[in-house]
C-alpha atoms as a PDB file:
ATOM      1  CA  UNK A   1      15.062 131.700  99.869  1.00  0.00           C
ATOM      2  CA  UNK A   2      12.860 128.806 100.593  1.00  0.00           C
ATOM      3  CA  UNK A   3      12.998 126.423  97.444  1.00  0.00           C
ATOM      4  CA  UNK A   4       9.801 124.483  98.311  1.00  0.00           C
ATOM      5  CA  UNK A   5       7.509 127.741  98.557  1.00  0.00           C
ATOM      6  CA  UNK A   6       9.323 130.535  96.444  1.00  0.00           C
ATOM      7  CA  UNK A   7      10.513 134.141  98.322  1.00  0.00           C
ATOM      8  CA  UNK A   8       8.963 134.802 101.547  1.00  0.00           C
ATOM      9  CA  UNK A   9       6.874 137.597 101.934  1.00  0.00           C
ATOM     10  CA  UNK A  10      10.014 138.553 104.183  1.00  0.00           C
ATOM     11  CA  UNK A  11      12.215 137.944 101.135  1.00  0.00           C
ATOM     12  CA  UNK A  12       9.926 139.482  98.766  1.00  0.00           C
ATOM     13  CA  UNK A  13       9.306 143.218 101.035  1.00  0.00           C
ATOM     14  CA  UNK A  14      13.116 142.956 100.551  1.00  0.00           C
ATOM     15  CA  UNK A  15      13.172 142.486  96.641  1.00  0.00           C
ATOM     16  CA  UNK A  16      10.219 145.054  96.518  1.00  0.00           C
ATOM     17  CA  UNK A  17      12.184 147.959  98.601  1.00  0.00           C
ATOM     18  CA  UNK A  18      15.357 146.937  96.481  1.00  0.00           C
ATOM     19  CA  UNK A  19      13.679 147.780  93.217  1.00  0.00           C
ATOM     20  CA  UNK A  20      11.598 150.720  94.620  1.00  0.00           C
ATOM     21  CA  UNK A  21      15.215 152.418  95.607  1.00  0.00           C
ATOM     22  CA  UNK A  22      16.307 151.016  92.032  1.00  0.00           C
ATOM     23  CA  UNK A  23      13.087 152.924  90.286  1.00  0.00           C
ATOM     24  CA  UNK A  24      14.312 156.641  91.293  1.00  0.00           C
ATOM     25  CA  UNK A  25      16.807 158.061  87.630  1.00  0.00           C
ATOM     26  CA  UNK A  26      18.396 160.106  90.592  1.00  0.00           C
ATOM     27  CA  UNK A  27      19.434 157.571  92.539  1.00  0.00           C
ATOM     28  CA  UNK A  28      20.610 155.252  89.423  1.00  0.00           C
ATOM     29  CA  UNK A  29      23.099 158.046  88.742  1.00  0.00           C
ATOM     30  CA  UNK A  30      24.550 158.204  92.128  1.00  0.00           C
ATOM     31  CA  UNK A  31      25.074 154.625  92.265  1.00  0.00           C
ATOM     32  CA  UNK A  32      26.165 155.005  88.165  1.00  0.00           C
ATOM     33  CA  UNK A  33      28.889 156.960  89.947  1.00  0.00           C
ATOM     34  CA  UNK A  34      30.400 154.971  92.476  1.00  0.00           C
ATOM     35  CA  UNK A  35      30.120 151.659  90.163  1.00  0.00           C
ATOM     36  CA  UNK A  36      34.038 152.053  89.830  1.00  0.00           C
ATOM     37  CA  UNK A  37      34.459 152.618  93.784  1.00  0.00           C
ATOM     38  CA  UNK A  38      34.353 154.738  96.519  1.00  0.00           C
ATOM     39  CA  UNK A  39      33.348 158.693  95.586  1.00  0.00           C
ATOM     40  CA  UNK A  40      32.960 161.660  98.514  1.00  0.00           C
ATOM     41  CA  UNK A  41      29.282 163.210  98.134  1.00  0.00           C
ATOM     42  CA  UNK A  42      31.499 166.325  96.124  1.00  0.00           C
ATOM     43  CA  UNK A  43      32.712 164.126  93.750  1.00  0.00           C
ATOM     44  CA  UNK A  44      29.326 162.324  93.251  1.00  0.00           C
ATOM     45  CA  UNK A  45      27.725 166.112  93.345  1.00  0.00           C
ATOM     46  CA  UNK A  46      29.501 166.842  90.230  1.00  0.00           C
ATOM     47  CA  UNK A  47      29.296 163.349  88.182  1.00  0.00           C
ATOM     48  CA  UNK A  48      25.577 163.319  88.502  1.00  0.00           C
ATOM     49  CA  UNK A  49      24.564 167.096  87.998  1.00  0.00           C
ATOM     50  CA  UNK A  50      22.223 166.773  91.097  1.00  0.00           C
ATOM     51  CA  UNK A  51      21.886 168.728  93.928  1.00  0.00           C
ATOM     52  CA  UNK A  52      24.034 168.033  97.011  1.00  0.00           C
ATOM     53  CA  UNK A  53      21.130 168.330  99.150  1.00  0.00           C
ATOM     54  CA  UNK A  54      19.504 165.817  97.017  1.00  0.00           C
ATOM     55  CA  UNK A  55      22.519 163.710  96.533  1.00  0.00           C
ATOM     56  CA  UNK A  56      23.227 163.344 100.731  1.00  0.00           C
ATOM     57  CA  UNK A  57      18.970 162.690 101.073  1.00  0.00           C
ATOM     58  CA  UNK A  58      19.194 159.469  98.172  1.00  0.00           C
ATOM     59  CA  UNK A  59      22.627 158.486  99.930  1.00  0.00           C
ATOM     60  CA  UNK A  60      21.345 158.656 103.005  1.00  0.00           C
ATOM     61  CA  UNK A  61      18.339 156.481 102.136  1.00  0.00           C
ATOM     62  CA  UNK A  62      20.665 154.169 100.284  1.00  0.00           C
ATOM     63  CA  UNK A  63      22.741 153.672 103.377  1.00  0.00           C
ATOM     64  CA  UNK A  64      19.526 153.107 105.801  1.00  0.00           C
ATOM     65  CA  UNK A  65      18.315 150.164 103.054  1.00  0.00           C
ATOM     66  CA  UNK A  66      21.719 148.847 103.071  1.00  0.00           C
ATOM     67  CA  UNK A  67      23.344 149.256  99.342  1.00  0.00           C
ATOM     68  CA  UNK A  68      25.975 151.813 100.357  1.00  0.00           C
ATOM     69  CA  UNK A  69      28.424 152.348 103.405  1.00  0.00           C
ATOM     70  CA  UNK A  70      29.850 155.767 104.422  1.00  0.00           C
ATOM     71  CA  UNK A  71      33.455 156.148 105.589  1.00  0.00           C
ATOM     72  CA  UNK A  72      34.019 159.329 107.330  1.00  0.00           C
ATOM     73  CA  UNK A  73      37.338 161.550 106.544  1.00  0.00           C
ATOM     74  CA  UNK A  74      37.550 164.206 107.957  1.00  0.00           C
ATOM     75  CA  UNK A  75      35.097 166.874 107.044  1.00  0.00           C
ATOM     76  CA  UNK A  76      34.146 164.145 104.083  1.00  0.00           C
ATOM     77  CA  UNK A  77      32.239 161.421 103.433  1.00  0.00           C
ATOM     78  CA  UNK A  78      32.937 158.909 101.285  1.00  0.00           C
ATOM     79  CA  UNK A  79      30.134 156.033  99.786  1.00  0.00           C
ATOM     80  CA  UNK A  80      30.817 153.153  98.197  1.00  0.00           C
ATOM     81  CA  UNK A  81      28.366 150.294  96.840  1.00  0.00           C
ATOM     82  CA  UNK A  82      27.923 147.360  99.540  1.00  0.00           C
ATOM     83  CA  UNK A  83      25.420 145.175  97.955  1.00  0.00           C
ATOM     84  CA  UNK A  84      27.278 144.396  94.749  1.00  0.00           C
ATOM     85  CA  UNK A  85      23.789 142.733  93.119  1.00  0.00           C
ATOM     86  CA  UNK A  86      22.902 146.139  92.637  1.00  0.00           C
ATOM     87  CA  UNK A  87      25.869 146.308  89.879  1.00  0.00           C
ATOM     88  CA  UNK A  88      24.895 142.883  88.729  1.00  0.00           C
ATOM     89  CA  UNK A  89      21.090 143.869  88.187  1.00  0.00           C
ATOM     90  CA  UNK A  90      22.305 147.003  86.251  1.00  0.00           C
ATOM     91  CA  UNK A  91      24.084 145.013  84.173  1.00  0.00           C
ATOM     92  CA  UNK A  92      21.838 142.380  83.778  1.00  0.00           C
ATOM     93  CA  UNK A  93      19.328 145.284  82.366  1.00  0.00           C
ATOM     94  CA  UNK A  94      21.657 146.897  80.108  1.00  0.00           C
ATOM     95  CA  UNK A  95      24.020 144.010  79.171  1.00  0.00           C
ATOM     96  CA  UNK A  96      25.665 146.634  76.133  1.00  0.00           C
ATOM     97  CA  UNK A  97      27.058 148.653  78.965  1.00  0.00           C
ATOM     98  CA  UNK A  98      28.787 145.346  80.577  1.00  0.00           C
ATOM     99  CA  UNK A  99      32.121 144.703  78.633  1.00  0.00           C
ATOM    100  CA  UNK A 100      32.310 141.448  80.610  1.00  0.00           C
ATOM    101  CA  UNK A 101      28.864 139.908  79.925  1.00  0.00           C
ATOM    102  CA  UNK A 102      29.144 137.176  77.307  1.00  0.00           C
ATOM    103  CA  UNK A 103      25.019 138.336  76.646  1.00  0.00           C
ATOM    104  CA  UNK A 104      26.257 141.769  75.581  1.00  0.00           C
ATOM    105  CA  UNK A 105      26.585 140.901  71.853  1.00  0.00           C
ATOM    106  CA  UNK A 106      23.149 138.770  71.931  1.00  0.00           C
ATOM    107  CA  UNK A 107      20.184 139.383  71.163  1.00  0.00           C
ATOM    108  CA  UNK A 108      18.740 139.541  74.433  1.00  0.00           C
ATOM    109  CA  UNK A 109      16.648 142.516  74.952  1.00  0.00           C
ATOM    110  CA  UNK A 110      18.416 145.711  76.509  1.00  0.00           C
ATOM    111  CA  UNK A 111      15.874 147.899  78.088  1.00  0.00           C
ATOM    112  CA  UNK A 112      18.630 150.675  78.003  1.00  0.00           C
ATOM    113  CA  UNK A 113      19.225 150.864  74.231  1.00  0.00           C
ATOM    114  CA  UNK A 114      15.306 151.206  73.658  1.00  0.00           C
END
């Protein structure tokens, strides 16, 4: 970031695509389920309820933006989280649900207990 002008409009098509892949429930759960680390799509199949066609097409656009990694295993794939600030932002937006934010016992407004 450039501290004399604010985000570049580089910097902010970034932020915008980050929160646009953030703005889909589905693809909140599928991250939701590898917050505690790596999952094969099976495993993230049955966490989330959703489809596996659906959960491969969100992973699969999650991998392209750069938030999760696949590791290939034989006939499986496993995903796991790469850009961490997705956790962070999460948390930041639902502090009750972050045991280790000392904000979780304010009274800062959590959008997820609304």
């Amino acid at each position: 970031m450039n501290s004399n002008k604010g985000f570049t409009n580089k910097e902010l098509e970034q932020l915008a695509m980050r929160f646009k892949i953030l703005s889909e429930p589905s693809r909140l759960k599928i991250l939701r389920s590898m917050f505690n680390g790596e999952k094969c799509v099976n495993e993230i199949t049955k966490s989330t309820k959703l489809m596996q066609a659906n959960v491969s097409k969100q992973l699969k656009l999650m991998e392209e933006n750069g938030i999760v990694k696949c590791r290939p295993s034989g006939l499986q794939r496993f995903y796991h989280i790469t850009d961490k600030k997705i956790i962070w932002i999460c948390q930041q937006l639902c502090p009750s649900h972050n045991m280790n934010n000392p904000l979780s016992n304010d009274n800062q407004q959590d959008i997820c207990s609304e």
